[in-house]
PDB file of N, CA and C in Angstrom:
ATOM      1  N   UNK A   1     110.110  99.162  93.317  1.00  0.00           N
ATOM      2  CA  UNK A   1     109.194  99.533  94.368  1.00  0.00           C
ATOM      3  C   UNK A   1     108.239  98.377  94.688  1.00  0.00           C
ATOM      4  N   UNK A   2     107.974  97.651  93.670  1.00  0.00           N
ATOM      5  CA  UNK A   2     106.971  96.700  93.747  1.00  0.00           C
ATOM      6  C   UNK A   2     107.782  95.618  94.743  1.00  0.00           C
ATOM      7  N   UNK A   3     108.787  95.244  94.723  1.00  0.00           N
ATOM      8  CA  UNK A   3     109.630  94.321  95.204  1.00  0.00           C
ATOM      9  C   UNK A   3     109.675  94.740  96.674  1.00  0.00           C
ATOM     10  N   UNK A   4     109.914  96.118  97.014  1.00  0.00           N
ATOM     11  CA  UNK A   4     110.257  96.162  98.642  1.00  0.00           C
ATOM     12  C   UNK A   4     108.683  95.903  99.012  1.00  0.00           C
ATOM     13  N   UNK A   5     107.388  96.378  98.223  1.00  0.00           N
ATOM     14  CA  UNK A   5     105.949  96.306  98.458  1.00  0.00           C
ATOM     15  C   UNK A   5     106.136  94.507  98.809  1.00  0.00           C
ATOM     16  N   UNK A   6     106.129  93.444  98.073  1.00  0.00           N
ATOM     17  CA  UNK A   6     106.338  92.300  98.245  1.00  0.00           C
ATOM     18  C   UNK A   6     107.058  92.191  99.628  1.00  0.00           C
ATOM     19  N   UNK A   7     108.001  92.230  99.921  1.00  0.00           N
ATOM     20  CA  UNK A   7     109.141  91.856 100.654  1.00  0.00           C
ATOM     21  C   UNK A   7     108.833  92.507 102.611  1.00  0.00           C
ATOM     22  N   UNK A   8     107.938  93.562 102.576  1.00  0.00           N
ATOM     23  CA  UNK A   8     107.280  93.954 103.400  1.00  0.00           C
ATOM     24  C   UNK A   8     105.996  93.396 103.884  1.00  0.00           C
ATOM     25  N   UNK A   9     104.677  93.042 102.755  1.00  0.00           N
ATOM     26  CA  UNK A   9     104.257  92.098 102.765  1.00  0.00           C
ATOM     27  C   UNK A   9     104.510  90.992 103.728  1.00  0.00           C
ATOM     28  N   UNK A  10     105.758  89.903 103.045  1.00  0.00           N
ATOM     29  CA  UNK A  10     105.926  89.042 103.403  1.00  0.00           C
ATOM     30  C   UNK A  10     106.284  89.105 104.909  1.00  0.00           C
ATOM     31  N   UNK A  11     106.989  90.514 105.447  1.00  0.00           N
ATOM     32  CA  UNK A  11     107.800  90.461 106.692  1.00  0.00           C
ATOM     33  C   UNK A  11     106.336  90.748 107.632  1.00  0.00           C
ATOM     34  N   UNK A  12     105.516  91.232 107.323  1.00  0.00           N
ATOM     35  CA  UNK A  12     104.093  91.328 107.727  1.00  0.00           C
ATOM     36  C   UNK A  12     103.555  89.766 108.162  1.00  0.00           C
ATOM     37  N   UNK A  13     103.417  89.448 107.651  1.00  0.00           N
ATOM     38  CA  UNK A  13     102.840  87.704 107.472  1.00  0.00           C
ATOM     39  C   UNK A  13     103.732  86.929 108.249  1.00  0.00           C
ATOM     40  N   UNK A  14     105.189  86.887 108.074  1.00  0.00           N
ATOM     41  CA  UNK A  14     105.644  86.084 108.637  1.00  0.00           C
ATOM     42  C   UNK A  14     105.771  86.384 110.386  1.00  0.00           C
ATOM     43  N   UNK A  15     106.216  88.194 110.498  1.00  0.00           N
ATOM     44  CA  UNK A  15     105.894  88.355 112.063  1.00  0.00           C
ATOM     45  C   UNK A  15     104.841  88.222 112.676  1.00  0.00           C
ATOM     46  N   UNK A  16     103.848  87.944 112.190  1.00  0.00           N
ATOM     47  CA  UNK A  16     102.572  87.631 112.598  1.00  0.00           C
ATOM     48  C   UNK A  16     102.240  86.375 113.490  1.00  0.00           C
ATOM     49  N   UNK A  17     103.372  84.984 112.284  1.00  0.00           N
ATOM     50  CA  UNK A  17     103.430  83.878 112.819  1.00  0.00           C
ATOM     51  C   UNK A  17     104.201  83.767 114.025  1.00  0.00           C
ATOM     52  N   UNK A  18     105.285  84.378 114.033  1.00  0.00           N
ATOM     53  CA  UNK A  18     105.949  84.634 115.228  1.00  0.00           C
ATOM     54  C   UNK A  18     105.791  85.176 116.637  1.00  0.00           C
ATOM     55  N   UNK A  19     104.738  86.255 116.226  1.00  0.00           N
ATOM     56  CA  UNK A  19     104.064  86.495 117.323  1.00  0.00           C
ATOM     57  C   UNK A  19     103.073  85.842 117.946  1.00  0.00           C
ATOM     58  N   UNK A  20     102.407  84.974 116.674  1.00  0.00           N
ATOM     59  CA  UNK A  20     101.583  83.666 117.416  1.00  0.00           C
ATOM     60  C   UNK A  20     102.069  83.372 118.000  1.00  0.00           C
ATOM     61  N   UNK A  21     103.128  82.191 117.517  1.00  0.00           N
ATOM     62  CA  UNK A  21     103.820  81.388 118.204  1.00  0.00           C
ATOM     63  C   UNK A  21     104.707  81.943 119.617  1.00  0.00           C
ATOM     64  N   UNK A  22     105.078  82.922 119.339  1.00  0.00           N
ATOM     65  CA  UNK A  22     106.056  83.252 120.903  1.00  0.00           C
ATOM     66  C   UNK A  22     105.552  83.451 121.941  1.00  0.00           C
ATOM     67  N   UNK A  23     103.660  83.668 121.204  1.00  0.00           N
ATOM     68  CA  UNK A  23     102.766  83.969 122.192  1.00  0.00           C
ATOM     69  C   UNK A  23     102.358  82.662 122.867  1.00  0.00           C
ATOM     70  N   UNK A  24     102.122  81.130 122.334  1.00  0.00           N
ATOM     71  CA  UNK A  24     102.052  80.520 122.550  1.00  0.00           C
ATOM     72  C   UNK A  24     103.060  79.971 123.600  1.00  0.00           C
ATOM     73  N   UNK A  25     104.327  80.064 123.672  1.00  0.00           N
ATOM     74  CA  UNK A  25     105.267  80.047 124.009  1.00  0.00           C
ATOM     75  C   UNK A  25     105.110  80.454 125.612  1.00  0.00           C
ATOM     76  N   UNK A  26     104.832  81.761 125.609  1.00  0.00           N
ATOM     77  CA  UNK A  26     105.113  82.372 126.812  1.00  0.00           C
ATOM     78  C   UNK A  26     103.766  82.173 127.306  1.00  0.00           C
ATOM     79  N   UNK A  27     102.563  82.260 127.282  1.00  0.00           N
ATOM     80  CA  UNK A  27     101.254  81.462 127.498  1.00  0.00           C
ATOM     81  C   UNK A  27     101.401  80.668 128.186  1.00  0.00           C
ATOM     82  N   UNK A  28     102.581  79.274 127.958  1.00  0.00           N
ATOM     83  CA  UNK A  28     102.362  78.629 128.731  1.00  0.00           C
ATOM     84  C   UNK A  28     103.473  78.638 130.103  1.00  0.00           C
ATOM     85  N   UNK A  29     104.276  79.267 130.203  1.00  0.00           N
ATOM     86  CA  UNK A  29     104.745  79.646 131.521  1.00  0.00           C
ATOM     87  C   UNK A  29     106.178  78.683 131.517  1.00  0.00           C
ATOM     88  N   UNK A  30     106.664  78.838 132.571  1.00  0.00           N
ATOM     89  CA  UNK A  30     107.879  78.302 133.012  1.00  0.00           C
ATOM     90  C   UNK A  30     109.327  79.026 132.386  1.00  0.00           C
ATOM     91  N   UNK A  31     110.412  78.076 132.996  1.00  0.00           N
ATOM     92  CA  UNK A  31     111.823  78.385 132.477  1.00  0.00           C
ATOM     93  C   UNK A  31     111.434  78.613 131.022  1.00  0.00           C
ATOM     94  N   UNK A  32     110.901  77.560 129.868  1.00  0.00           N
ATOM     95  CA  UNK A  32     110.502  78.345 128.493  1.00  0.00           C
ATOM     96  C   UNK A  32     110.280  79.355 128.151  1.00  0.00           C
ATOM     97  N   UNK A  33     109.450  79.752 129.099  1.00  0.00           N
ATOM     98  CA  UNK A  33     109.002  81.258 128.922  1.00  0.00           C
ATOM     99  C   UNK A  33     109.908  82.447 129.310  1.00  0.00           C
ATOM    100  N   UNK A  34     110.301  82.349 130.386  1.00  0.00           N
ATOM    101  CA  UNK A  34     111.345  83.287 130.822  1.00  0.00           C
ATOM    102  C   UNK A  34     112.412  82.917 129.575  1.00  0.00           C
ATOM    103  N   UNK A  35     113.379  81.992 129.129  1.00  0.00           N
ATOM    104  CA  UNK A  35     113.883  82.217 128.054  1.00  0.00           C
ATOM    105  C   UNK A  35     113.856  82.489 126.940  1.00  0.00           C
ATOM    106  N   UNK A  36     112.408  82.326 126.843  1.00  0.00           N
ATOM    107  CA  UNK A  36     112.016  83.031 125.200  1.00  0.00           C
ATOM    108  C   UNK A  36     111.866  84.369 125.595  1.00  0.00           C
ATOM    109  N   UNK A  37     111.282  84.708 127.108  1.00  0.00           N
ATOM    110  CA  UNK A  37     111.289  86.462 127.013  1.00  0.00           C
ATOM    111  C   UNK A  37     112.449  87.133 126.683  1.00  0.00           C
ATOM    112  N   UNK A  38     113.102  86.249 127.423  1.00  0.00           N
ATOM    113  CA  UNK A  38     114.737  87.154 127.272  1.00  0.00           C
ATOM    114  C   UNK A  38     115.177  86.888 126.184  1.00  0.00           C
ATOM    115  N   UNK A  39     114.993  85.938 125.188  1.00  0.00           N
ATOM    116  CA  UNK A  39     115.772  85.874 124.166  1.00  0.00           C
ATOM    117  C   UNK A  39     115.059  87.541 123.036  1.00  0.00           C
ATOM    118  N   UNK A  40     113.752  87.178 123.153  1.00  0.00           N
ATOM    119  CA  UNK A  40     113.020  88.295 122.666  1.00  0.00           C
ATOM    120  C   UNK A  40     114.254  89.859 122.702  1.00  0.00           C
ATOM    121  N   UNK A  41     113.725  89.617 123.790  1.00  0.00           N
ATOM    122  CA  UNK A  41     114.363  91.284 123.622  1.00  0.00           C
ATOM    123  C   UNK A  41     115.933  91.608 123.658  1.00  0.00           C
ATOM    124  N   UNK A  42     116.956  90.589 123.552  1.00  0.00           N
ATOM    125  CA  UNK A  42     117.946  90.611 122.981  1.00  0.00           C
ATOM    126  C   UNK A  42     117.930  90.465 121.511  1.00  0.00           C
ATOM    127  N   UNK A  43     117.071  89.378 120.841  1.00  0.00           N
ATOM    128  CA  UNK A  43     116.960  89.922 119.479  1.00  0.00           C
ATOM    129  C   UNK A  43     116.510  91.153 118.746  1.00  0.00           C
ATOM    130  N   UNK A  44     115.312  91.661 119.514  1.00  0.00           N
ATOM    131  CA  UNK A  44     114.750  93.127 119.151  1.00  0.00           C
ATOM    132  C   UNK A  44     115.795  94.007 119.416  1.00  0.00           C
ATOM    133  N   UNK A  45     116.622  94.293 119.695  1.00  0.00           N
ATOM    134  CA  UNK A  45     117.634  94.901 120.311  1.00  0.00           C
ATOM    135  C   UNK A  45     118.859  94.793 119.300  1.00  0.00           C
ATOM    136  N   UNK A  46     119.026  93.681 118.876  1.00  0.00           N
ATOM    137  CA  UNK A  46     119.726  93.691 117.905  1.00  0.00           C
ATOM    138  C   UNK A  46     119.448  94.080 116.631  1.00  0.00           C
ATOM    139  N   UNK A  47     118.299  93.104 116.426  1.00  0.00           N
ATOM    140  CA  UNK A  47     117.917  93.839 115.035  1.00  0.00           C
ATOM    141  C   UNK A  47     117.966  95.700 114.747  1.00  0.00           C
ATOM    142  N   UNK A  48     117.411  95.830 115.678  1.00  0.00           N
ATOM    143  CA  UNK A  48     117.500  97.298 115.586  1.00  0.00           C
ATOM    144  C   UNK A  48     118.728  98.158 115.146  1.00  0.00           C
ATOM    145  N   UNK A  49     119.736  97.495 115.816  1.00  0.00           N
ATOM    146  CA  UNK A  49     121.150  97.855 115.912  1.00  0.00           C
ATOM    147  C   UNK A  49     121.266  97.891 114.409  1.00  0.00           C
ATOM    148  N   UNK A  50     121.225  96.236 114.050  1.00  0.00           N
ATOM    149  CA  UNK A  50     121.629  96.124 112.366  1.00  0.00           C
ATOM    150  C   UNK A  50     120.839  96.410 111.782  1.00  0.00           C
ATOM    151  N   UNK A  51     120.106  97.141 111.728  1.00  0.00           N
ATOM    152  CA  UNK A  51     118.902  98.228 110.958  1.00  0.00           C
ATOM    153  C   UNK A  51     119.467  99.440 110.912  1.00  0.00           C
ATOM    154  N   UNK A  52     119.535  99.706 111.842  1.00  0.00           N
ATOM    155  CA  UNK A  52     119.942 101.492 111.800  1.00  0.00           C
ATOM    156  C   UNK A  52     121.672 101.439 111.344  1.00  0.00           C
ATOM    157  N   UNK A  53     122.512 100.430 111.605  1.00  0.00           N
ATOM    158  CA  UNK A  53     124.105 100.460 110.635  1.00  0.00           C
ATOM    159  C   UNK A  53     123.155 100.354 109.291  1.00  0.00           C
ATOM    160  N   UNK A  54     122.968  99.086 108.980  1.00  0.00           N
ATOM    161  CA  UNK A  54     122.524  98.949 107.316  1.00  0.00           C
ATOM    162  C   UNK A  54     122.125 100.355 106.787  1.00  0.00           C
ATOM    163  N   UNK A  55     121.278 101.094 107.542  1.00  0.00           N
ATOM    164  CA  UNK A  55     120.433 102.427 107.003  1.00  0.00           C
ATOM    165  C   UNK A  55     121.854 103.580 106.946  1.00  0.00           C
ATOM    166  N   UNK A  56     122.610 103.277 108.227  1.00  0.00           N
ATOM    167  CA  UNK A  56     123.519 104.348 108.369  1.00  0.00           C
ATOM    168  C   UNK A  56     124.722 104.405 106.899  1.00  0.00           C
ATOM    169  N   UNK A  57     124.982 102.955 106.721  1.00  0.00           N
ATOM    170  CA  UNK A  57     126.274 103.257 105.575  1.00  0.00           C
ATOM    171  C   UNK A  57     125.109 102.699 104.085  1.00  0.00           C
ATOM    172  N   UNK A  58     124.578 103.653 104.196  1.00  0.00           N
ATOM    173  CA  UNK A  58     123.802 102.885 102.742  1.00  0.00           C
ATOM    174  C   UNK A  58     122.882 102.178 102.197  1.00  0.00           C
ATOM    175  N   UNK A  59     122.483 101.383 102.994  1.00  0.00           N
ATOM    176  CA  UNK A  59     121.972  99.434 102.429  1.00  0.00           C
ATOM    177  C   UNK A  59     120.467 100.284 102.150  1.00  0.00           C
ATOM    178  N   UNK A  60     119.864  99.751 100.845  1.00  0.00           N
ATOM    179  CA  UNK A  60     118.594 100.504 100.364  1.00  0.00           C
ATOM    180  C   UNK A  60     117.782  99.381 101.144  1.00  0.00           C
ATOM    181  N   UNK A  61     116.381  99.945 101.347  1.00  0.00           N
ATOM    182  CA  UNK A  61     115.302  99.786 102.247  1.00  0.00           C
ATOM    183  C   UNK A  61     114.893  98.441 101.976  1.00  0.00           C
ATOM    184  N   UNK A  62     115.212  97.728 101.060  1.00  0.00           N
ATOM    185  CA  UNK A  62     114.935  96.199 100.503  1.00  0.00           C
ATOM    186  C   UNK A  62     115.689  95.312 101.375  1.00  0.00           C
ATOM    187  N   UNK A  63     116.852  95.912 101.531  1.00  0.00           N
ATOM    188  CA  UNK A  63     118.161  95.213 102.159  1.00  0.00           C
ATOM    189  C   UNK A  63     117.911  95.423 103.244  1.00  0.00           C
ATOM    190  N   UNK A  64     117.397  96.446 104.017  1.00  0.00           N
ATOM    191  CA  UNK A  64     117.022  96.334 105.443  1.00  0.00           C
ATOM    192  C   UNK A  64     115.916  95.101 106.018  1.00  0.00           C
ATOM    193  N   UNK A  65     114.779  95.214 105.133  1.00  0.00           N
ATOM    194  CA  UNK A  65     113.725  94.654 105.200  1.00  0.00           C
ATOM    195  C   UNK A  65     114.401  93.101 105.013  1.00  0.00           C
ATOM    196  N   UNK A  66     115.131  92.793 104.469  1.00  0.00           N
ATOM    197  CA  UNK A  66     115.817  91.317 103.679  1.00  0.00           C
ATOM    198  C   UNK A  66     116.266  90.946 105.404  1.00  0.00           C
ATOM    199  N   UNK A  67     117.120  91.577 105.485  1.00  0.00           N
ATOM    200  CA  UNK A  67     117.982  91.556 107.313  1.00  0.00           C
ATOM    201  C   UNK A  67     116.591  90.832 108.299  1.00  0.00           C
ATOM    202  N   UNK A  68     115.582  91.490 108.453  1.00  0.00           N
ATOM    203  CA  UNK A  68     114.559  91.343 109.425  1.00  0.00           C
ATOM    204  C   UNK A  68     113.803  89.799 109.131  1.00  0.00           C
ATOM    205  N   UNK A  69     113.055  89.930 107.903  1.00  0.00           N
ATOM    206  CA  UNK A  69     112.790  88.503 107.159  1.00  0.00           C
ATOM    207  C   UNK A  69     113.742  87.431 107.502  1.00  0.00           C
ATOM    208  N   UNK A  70     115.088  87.629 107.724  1.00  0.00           N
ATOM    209  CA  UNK A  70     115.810  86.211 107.643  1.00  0.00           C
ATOM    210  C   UNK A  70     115.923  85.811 109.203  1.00  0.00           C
ATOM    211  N   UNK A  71     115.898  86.729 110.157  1.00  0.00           N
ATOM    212  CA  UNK A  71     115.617  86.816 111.680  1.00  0.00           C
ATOM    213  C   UNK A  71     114.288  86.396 111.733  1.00  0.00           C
ATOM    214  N   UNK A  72     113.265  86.860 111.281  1.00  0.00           N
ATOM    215  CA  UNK A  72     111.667  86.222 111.713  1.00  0.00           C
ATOM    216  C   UNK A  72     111.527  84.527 110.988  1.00  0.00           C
ATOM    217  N   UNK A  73     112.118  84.816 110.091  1.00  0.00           N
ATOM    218  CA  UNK A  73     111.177  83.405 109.759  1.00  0.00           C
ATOM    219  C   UNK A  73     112.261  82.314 110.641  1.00  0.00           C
ATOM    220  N   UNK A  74     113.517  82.619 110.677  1.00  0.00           N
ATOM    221  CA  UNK A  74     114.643  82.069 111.746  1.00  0.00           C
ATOM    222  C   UNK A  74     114.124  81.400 113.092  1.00  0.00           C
ATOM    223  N   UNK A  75     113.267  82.706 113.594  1.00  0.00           N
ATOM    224  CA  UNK A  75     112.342  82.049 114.447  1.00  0.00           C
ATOM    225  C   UNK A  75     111.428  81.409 114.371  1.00  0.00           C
ATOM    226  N   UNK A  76     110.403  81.700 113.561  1.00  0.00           N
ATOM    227  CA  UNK A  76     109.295  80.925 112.998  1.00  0.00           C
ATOM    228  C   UNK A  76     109.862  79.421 112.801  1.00  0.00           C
ATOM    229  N   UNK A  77     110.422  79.374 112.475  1.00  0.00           N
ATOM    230  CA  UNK A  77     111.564  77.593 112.104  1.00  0.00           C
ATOM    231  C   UNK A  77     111.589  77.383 114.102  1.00  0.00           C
ATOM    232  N   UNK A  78     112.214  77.846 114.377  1.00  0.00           N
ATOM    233  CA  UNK A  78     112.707  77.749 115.695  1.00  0.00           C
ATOM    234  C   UNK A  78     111.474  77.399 116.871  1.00  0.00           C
ATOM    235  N   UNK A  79     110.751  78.375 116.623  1.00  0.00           N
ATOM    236  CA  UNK A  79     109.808  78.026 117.403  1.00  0.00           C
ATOM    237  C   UNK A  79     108.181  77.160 117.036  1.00  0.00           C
ATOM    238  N   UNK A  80     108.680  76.440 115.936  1.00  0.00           N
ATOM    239  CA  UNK A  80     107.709  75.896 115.294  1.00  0.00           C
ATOM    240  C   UNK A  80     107.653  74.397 115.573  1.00  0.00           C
ATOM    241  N   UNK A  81     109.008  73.966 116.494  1.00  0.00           N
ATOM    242  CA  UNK A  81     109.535  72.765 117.056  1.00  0.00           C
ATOM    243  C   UNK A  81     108.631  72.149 118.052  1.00  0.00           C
TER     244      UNK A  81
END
């Protein structure tokens, strides 16, 4: 329990940075922006997808949370350029 407590945590903190940053991102306007919008919500969209399979055949709540973490900080890298 302590571990998904950690691991939630962390997915806390790190979407945080991401939302800085994407905010920064789209703040400043242009083709950037329109492609980070859209990329946005094709990723939210997905994740979701592979959230609710993972939940559907099994995967315990660590393993969900693990899925999301490797997508945020993915970006965080990405948009940290």
């Amino acid at each position: 329990m302590f571990r998904l407590f950690i691991e939630m945590s962390m997915l806390a903190f790190e979407a945080q940075q991401a939302i800085w940053l994407r905010g920064m991102r789209l703040a400043a306007g242009g083709p950037a922006a329109e492609r980070e919008a859209s990329l946005m919500i094709r990723e939210k969209l997905s994740a979701g997808q592979d959230a609710m399979m993972k939940a559907a055949t099994g995967t315990a709540p660590i393993g969900v949370v693990r899925g999301y973490r490797r997508k945020v900080r993915a970006n965080v890298r990405r948009l940290s350029k």
